[in-house]
Structure formats: C-alpha cells, structure tokens
PDB file of N, CA and C in Angstrom:
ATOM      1  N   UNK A   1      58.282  44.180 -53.605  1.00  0.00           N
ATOM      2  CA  UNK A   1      57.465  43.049 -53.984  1.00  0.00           C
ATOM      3  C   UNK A   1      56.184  43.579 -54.624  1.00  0.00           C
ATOM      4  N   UNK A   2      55.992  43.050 -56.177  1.00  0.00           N
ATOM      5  CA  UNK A   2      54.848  43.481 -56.356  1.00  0.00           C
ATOM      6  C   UNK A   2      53.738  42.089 -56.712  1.00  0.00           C
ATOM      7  N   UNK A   3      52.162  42.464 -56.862  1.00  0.00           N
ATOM      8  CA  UNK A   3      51.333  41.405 -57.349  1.00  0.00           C
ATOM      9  C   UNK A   3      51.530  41.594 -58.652  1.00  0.00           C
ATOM     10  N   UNK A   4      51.830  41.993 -59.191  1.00  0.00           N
ATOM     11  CA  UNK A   4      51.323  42.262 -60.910  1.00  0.00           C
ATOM     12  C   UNK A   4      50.234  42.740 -61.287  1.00  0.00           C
ATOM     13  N   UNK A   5      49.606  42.984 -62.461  1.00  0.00           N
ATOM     14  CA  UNK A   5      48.040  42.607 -62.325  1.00  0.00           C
ATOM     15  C   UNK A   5      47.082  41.841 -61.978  1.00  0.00           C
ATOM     16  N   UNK A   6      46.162  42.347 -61.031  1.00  0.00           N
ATOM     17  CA  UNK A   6      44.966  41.522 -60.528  1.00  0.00           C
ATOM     18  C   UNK A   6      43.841  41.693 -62.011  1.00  0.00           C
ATOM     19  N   UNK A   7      44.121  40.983 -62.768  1.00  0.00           N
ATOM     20  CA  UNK A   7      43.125  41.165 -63.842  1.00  0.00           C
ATOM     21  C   UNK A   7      42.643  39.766 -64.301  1.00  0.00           C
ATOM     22  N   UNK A   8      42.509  39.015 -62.969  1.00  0.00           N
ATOM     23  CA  UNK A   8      41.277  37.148 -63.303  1.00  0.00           C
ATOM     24  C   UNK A   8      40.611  37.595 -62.013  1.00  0.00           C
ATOM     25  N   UNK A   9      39.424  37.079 -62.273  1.00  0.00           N
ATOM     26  CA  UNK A   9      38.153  37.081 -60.780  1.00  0.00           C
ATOM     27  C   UNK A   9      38.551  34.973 -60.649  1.00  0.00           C
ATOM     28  N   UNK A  10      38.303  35.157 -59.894  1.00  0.00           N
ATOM     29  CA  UNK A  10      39.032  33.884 -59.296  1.00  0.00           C
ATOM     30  C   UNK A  10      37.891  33.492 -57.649  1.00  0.00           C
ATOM     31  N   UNK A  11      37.124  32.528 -57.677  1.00  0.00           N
ATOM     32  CA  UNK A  11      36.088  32.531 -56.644  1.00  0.00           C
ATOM     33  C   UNK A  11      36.948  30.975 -55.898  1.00  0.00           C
ATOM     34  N   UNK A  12      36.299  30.751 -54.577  1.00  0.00           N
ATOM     35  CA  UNK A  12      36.634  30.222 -53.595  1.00  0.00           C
ATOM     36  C   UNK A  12      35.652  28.539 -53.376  1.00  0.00           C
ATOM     37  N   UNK A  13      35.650  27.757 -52.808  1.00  0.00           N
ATOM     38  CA  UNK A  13      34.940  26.593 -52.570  1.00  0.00           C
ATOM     39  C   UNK A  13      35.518  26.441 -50.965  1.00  0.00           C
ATOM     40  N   UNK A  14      34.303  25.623 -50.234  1.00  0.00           N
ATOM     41  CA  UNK A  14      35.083  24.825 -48.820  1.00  0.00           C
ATOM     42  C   UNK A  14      34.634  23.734 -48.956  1.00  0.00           C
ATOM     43  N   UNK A  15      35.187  23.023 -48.326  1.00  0.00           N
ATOM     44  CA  UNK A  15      34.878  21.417 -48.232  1.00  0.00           C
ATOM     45  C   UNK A  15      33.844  21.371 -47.244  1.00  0.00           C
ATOM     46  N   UNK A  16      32.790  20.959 -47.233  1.00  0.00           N
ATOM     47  CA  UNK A  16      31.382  21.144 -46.147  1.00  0.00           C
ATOM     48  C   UNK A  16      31.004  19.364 -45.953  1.00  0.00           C
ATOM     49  N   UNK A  17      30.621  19.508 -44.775  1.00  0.00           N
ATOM     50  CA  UNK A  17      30.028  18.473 -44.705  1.00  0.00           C
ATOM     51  C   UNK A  17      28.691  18.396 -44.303  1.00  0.00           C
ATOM     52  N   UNK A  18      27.174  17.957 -44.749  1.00  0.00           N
ATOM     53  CA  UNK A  18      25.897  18.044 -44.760  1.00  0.00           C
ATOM     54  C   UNK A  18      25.001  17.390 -44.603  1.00  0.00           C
ATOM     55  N   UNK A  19      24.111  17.429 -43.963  1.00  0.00           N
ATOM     56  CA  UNK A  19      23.170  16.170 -44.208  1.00  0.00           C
ATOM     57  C   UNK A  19      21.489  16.263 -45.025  1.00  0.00           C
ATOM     58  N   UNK A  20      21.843  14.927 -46.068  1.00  0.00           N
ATOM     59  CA  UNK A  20      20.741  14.944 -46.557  1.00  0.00           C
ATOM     60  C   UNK A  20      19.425  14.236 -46.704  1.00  0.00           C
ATOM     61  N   UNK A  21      19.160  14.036 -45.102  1.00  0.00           N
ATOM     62  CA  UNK A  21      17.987  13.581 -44.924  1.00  0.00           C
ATOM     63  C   UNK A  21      18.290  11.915 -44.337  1.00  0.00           C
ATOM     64  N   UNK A  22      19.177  11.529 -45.122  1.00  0.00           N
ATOM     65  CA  UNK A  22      19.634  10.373 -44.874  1.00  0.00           C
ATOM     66  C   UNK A  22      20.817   9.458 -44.477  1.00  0.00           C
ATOM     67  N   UNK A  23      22.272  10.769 -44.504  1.00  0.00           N
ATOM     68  CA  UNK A  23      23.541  10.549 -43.805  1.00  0.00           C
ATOM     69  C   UNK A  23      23.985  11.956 -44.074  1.00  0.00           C
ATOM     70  N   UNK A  24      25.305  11.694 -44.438  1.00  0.00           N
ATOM     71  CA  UNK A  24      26.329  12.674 -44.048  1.00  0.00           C
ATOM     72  C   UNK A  24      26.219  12.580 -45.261  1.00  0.00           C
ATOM     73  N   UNK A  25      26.851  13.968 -46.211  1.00  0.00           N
ATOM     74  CA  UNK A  25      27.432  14.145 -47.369  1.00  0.00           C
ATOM     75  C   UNK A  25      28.656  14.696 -47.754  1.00  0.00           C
ATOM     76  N   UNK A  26      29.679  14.533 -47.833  1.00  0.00           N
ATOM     77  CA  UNK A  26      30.973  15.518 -48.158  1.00  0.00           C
ATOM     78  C   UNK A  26      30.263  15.808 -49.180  1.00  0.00           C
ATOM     79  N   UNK A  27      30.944  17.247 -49.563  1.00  0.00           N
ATOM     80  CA  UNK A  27      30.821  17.796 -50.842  1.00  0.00           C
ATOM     81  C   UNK A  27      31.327  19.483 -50.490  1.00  0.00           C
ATOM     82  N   UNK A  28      31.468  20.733 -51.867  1.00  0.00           N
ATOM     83  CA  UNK A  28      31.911  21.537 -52.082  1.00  0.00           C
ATOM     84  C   UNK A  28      31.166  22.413 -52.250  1.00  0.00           C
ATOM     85  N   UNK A  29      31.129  23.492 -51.191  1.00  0.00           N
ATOM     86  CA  UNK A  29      30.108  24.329 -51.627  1.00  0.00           C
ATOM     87  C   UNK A  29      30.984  26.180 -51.750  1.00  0.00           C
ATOM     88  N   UNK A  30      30.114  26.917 -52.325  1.00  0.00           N
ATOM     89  CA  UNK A  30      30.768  28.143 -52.566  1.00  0.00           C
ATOM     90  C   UNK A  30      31.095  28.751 -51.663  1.00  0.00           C
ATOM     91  N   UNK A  31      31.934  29.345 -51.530  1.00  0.00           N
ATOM     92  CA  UNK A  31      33.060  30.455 -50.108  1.00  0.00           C
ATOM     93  C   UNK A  31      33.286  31.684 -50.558  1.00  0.00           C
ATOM     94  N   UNK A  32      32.514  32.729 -49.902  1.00  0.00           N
ATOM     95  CA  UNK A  32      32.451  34.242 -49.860  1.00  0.00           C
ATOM     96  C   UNK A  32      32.435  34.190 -51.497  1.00  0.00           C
ATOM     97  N   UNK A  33      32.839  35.911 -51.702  1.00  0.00           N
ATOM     98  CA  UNK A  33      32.698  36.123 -53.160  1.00  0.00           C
ATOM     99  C   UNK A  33      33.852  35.950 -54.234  1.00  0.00           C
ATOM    100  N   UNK A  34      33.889  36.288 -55.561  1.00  0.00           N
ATOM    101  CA  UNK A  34      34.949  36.554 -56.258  1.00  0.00           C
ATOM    102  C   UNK A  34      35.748  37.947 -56.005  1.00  0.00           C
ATOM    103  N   UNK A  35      37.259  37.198 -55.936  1.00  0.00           N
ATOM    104  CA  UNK A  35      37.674  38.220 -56.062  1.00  0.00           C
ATOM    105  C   UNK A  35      39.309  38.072 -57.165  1.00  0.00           C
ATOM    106  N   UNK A  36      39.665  40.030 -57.548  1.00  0.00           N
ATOM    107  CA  UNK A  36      40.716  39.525 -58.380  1.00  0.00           C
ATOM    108  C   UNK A  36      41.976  39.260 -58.303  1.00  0.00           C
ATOM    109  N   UNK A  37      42.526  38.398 -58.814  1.00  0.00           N
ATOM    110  CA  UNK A  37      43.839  37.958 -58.466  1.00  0.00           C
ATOM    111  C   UNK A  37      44.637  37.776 -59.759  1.00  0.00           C
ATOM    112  N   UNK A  38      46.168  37.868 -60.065  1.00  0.00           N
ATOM    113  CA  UNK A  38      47.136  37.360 -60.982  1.00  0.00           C
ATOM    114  C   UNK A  38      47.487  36.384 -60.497  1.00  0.00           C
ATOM    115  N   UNK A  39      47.657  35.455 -62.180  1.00  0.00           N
ATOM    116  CA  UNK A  39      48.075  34.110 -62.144  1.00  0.00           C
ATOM    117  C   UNK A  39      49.105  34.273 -62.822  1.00  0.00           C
ATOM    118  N   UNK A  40      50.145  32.996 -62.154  1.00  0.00           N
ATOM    119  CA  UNK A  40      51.462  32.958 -62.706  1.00  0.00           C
ATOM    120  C   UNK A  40      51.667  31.539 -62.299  1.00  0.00           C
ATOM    121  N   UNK A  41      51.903  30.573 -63.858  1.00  0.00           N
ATOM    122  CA  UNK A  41      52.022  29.346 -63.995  1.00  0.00           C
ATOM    123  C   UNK A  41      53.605  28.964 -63.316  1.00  0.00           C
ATOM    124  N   UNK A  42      53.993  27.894 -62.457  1.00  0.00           N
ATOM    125  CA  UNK A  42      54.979  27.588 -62.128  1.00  0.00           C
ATOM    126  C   UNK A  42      55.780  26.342 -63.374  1.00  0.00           C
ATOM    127  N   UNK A  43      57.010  27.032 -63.566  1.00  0.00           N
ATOM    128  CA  UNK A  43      57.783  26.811 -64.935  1.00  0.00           C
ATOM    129  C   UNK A  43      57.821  25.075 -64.921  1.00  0.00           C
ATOM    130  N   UNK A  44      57.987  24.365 -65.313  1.00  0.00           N
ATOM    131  CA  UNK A  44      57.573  22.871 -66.001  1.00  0.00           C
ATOM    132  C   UNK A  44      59.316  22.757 -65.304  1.00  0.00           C
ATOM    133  N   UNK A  45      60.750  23.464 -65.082  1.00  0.00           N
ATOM    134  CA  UNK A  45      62.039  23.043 -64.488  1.00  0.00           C
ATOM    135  C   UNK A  45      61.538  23.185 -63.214  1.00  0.00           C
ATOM    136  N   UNK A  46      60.458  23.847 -62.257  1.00  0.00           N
ATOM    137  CA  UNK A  46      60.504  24.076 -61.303  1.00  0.00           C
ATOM    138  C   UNK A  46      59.856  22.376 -60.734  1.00  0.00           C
ATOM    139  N   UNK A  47      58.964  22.108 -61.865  1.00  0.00           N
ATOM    140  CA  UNK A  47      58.185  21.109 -61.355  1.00  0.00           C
ATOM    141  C   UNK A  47      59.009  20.058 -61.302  1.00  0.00           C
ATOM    142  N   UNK A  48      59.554  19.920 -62.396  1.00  0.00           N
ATOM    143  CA  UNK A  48      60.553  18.833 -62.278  1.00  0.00           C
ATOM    144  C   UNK A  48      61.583  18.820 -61.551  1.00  0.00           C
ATOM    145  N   UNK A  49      61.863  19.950 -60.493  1.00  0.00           N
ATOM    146  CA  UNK A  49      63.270  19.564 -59.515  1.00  0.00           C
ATOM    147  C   UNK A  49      62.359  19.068 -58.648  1.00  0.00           C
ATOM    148  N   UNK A  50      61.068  19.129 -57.899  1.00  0.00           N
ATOM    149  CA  UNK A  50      59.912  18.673 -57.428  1.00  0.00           C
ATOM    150  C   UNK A  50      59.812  17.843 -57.287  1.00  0.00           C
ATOM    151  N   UNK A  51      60.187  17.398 -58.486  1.00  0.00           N
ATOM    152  CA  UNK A  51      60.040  15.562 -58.468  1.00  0.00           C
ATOM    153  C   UNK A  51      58.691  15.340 -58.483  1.00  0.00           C
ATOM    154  N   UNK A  52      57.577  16.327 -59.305  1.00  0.00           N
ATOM    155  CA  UNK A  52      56.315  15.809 -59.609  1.00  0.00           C
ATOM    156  C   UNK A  52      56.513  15.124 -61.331  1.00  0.00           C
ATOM    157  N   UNK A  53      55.656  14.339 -61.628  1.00  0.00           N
ATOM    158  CA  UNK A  53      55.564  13.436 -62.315  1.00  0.00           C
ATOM    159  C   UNK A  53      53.977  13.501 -63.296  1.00  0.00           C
ATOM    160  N   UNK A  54      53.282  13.950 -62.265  1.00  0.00           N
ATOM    161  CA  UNK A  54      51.313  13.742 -62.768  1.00  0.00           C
ATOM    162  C   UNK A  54      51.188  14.641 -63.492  1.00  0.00           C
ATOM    163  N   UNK A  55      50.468  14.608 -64.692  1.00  0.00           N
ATOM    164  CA  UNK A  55      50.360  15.705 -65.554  1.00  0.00           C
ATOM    165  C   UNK A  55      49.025  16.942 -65.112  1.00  0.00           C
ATOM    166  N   UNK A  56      49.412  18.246 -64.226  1.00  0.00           N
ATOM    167  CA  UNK A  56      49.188  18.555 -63.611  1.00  0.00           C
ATOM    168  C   UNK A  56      49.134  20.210 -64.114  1.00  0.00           C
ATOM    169  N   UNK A  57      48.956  21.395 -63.535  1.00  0.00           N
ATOM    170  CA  UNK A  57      49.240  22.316 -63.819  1.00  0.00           C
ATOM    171  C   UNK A  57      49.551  22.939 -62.432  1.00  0.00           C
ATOM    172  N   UNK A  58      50.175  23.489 -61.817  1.00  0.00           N
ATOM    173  CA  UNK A  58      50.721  24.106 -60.930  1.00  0.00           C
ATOM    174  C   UNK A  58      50.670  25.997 -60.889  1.00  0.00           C
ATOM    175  N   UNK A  59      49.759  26.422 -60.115  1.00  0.00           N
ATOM    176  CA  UNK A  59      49.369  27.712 -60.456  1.00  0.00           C
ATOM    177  C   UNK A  59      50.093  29.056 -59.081  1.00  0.00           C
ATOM    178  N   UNK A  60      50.355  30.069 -59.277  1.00  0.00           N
ATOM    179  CA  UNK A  60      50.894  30.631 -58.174  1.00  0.00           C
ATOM    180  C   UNK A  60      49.373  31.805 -58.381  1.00  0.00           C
ATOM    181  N   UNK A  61      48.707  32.110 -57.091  1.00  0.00           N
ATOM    182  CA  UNK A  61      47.621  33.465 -57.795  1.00  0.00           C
ATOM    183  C   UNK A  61      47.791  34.532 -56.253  1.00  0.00           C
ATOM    184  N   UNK A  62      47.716  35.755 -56.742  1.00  0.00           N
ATOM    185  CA  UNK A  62      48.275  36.529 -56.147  1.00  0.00           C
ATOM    186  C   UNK A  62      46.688  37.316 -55.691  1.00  0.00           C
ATOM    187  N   UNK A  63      46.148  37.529 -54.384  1.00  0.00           N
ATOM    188  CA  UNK A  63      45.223  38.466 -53.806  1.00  0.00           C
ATOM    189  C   UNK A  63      45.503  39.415 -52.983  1.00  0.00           C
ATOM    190  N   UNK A  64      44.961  40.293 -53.183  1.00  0.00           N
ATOM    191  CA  UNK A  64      45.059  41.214 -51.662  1.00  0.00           C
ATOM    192  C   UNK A  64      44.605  40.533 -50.636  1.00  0.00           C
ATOM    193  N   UNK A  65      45.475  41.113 -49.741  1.00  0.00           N
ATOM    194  CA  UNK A  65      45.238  41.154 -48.663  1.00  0.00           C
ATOM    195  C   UNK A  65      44.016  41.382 -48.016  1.00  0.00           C
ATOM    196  N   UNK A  66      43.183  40.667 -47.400  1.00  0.00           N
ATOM    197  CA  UNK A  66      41.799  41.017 -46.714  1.00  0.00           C
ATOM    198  C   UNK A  66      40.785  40.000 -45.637  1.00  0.00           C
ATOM    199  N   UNK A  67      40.919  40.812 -44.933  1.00  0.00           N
ATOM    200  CA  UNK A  67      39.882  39.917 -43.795  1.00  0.00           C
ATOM    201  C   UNK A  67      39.325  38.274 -44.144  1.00  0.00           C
ATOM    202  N   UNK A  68      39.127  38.511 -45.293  1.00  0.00           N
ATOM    203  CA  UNK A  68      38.464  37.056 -46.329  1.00  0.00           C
ATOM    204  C   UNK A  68      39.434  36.363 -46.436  1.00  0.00           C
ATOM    205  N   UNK A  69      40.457  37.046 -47.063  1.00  0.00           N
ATOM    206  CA  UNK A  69      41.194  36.142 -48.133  1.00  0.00           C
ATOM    207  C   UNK A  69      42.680  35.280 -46.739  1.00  0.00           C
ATOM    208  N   UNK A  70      42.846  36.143 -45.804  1.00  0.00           N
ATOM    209  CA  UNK A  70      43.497  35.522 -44.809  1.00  0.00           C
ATOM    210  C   UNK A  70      42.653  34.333 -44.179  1.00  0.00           C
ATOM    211  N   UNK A  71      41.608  34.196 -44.301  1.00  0.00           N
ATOM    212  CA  UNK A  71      40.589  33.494 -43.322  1.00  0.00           C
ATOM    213  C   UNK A  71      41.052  31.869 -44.834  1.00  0.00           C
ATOM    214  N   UNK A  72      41.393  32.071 -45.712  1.00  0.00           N
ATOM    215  CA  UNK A  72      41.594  31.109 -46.536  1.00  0.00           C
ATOM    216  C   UNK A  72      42.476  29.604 -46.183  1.00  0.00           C
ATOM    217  N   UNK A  73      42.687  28.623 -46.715  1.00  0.00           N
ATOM    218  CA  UNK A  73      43.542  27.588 -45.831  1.00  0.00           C
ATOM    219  C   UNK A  73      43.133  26.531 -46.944  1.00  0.00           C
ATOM    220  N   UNK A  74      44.146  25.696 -46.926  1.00  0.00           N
ATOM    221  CA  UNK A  74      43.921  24.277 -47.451  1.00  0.00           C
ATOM    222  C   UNK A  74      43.133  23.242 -48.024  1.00  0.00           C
ATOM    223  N   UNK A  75      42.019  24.302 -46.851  1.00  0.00           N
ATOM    224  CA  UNK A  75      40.497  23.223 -46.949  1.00  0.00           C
ATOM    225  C   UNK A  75      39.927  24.018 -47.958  1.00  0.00           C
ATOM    226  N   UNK A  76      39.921  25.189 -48.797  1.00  0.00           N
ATOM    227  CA  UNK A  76      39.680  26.004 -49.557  1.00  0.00           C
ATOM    228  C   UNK A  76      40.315  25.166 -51.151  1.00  0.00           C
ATOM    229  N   UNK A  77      39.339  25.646 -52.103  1.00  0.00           N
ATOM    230  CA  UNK A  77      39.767  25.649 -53.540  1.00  0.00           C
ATOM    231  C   UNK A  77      39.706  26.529 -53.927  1.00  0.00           C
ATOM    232  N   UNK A  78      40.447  26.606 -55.236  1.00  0.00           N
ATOM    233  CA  UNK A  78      40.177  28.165 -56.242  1.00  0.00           C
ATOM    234  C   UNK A  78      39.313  27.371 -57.325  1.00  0.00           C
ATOM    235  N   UNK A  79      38.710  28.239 -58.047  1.00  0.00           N
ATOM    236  CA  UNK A  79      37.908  28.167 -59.275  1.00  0.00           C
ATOM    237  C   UNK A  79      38.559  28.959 -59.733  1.00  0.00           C
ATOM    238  N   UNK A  80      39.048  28.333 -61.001  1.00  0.00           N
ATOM    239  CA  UNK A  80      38.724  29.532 -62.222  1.00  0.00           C
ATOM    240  C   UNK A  80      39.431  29.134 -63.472  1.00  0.00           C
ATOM    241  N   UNK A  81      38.590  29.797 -64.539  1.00  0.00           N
ATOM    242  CA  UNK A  81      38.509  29.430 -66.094  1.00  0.00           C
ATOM    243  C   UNK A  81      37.801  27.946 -66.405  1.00  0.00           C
ATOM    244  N   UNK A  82      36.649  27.613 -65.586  1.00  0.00           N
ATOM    245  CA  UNK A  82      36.520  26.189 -65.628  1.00  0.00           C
ATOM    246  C   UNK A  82      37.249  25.215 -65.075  1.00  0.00           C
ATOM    247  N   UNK A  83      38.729  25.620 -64.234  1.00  0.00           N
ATOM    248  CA  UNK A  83      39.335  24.752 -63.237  1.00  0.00           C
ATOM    249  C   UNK A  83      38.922  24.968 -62.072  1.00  0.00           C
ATOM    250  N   UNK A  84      39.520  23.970 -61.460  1.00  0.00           N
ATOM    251  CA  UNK A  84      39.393  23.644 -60.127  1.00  0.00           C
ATOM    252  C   UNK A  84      40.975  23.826 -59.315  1.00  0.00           C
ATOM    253  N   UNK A  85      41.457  23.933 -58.874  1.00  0.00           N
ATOM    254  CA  UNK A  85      42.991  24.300 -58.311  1.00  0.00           C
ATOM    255  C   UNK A  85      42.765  24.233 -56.659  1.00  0.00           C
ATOM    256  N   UNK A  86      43.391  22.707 -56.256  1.00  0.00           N
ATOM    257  CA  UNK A  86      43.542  22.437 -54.932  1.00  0.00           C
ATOM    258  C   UNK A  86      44.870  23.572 -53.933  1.00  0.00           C
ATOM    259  N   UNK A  87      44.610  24.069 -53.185  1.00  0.00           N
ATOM    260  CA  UNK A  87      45.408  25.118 -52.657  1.00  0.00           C
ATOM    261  C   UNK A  87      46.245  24.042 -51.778  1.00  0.00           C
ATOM    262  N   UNK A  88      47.761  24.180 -51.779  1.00  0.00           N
ATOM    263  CA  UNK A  88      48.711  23.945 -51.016  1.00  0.00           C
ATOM    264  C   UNK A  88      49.931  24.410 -50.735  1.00  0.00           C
ATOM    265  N   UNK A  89      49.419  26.160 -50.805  1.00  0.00           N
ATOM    266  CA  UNK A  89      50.301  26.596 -49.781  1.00  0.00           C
ATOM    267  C   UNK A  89      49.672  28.107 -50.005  1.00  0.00           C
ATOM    268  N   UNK A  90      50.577  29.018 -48.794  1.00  0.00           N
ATOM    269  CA  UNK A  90      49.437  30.374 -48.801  1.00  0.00           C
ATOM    270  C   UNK A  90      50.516  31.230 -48.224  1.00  0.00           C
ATOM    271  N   UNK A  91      50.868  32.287 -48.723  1.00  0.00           N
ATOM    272  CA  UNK A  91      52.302  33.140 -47.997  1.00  0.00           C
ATOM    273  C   UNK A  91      52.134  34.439 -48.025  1.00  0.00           C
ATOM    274  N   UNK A  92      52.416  35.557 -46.888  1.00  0.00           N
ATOM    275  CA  UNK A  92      52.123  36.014 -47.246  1.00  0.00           C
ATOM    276  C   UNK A  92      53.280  37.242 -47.622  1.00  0.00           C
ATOM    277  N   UNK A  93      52.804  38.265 -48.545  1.00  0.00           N
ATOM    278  CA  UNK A  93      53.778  39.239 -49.496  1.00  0.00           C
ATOM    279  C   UNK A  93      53.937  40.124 -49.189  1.00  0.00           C
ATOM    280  N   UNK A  94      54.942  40.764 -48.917  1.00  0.00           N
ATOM    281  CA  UNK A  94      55.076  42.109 -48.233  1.00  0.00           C
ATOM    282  C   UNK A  94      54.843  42.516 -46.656  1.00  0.00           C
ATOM    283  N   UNK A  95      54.177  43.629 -46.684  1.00  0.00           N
ATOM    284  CA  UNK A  95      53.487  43.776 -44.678  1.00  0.00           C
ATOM    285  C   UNK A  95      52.042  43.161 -44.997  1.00  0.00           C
ATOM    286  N   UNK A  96      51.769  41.934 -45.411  1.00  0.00           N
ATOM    287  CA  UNK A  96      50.693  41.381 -45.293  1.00  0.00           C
ATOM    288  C   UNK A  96      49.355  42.589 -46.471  1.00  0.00           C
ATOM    289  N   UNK A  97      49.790  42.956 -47.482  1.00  0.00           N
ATOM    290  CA  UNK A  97      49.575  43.604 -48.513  1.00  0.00           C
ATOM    291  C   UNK A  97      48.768  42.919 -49.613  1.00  0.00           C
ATOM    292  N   UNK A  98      49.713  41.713 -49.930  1.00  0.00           N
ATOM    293  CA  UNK A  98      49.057  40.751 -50.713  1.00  0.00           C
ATOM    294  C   UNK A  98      49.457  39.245 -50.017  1.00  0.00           C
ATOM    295  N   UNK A  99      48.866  38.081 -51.031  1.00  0.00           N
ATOM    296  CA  UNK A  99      49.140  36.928 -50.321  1.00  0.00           C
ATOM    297  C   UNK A  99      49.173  35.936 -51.647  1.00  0.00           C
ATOM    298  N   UNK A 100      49.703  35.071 -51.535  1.00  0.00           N
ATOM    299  CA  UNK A 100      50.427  34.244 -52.769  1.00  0.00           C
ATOM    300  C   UNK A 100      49.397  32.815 -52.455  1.00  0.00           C
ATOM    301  N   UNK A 101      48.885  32.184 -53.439  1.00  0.00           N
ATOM    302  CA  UNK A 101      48.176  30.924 -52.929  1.00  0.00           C
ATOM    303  C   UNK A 101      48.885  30.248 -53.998  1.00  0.00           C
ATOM    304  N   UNK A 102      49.315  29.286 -53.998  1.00  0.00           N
ATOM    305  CA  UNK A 102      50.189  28.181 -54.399  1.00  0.00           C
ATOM    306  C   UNK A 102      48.926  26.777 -54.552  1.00  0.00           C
ATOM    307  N   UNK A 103      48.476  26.617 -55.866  1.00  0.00           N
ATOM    308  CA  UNK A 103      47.619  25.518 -56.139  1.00  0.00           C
ATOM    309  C   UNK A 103      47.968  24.585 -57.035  1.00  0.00           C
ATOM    310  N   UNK A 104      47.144  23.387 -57.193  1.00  0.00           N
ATOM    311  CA  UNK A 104      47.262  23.085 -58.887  1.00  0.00           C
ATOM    312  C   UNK A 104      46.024  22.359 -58.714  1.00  0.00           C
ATOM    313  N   UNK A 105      46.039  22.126 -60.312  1.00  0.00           N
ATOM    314  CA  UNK A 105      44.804  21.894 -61.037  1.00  0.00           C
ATOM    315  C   UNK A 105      45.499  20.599 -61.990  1.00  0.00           C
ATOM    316  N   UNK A 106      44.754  19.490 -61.817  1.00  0.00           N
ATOM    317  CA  UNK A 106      44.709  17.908 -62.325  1.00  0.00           C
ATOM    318  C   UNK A 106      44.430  18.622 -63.873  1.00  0.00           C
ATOM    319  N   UNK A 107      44.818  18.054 -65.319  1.00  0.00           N
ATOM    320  CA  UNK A 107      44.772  18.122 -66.495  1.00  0.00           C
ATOM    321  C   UNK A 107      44.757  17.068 -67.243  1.00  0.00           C
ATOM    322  N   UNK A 108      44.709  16.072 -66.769  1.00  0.00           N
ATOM    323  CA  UNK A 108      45.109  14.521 -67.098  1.00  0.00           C
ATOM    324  C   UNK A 108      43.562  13.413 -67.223  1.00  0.00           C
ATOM    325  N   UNK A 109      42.439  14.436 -66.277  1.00  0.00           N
ATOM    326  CA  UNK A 109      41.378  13.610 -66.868  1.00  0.00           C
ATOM    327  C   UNK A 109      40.085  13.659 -67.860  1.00  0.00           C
TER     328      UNK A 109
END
C-alpha cells in the first residue's frame, strides 16, 4: 500500500462552539498545523453507484500517520485550494503508516 505523493499542504478546521459576550456562537476555527497530503478525486462511476446526485466533488487525501492526524474525526474539515471538504470517513493504511480521509467539497454554490 502506498500514499503516492504527499505534494498539497492541506490544513484542518473544528467545529467550536464560543461565546461572544452575548450567547453561544457555532462557528469554525483553525486545528493544529498544515500538513502534506495526496489527493485523489473519487471517479464520477463511483459516485454514481452511490447514488449521489448533488453536484459535489468527492475527494480521497492521503496523510501520515501522526499523533495529530489520528486525533482527526468528522467534526474536523480539510481546507484546501480555496475549498472546504467536509470529512466522512477516515481509514487507516497499512500498520497505521498513513491514513486515508474520505471528504467532499459542495461545487454547486
């Protein structure tokens, strides 16, 4: 099993919740640092046995393995190239070597 090239910096978001003086705020704030990862778009037949429909982009990105990047989960986003890519799913590759994050990113608005 390999990652391919790690040649995109690819940074993190958490979903936080805050207060600003006057209630609660959801909102997104930055999570640890950048780090690099390969991207590999999931094929447009894959999406469609899926049975997705939304015009969407579906991203697979590949990290090492690391104290950080395991601590990652659902409630996490990826950034990168000016997207945003909701994470829903996280596996990991090999003896826990690298780790696969399974996202997508909305294109439709």
């Amino acid at each position: 099993m390999t990652a391919g090239k790690l040649d995109r910096r690819i940074s993190f978001e958490r979903f936080t919740v805050t207060d600003d003086g006057y209630q609660s705020v959801e909102t997104w704030a930055a999570h640890g640092g950048a780090v690099y990862a390969s991207k590999t778009d999931v094929s447009d037949g894959e999406r469609m046995r899926a049975g997705e429909v939304s015009a969407s982009l579906t991203s697979r990105f590949v990290v090492r393995s690391s104290e950080f990047t395991r601590g990652l989960t659902p409630k996490n986003r990826i950034k990168y190239n000016g997207e945003t890519f909701e994470i829903f799913g996280i596996k990991e590759m090999g003896r826990n070597d690298y780790l696969e994050l399974t996202a997508g990113a909305r294109v439709d608005d």
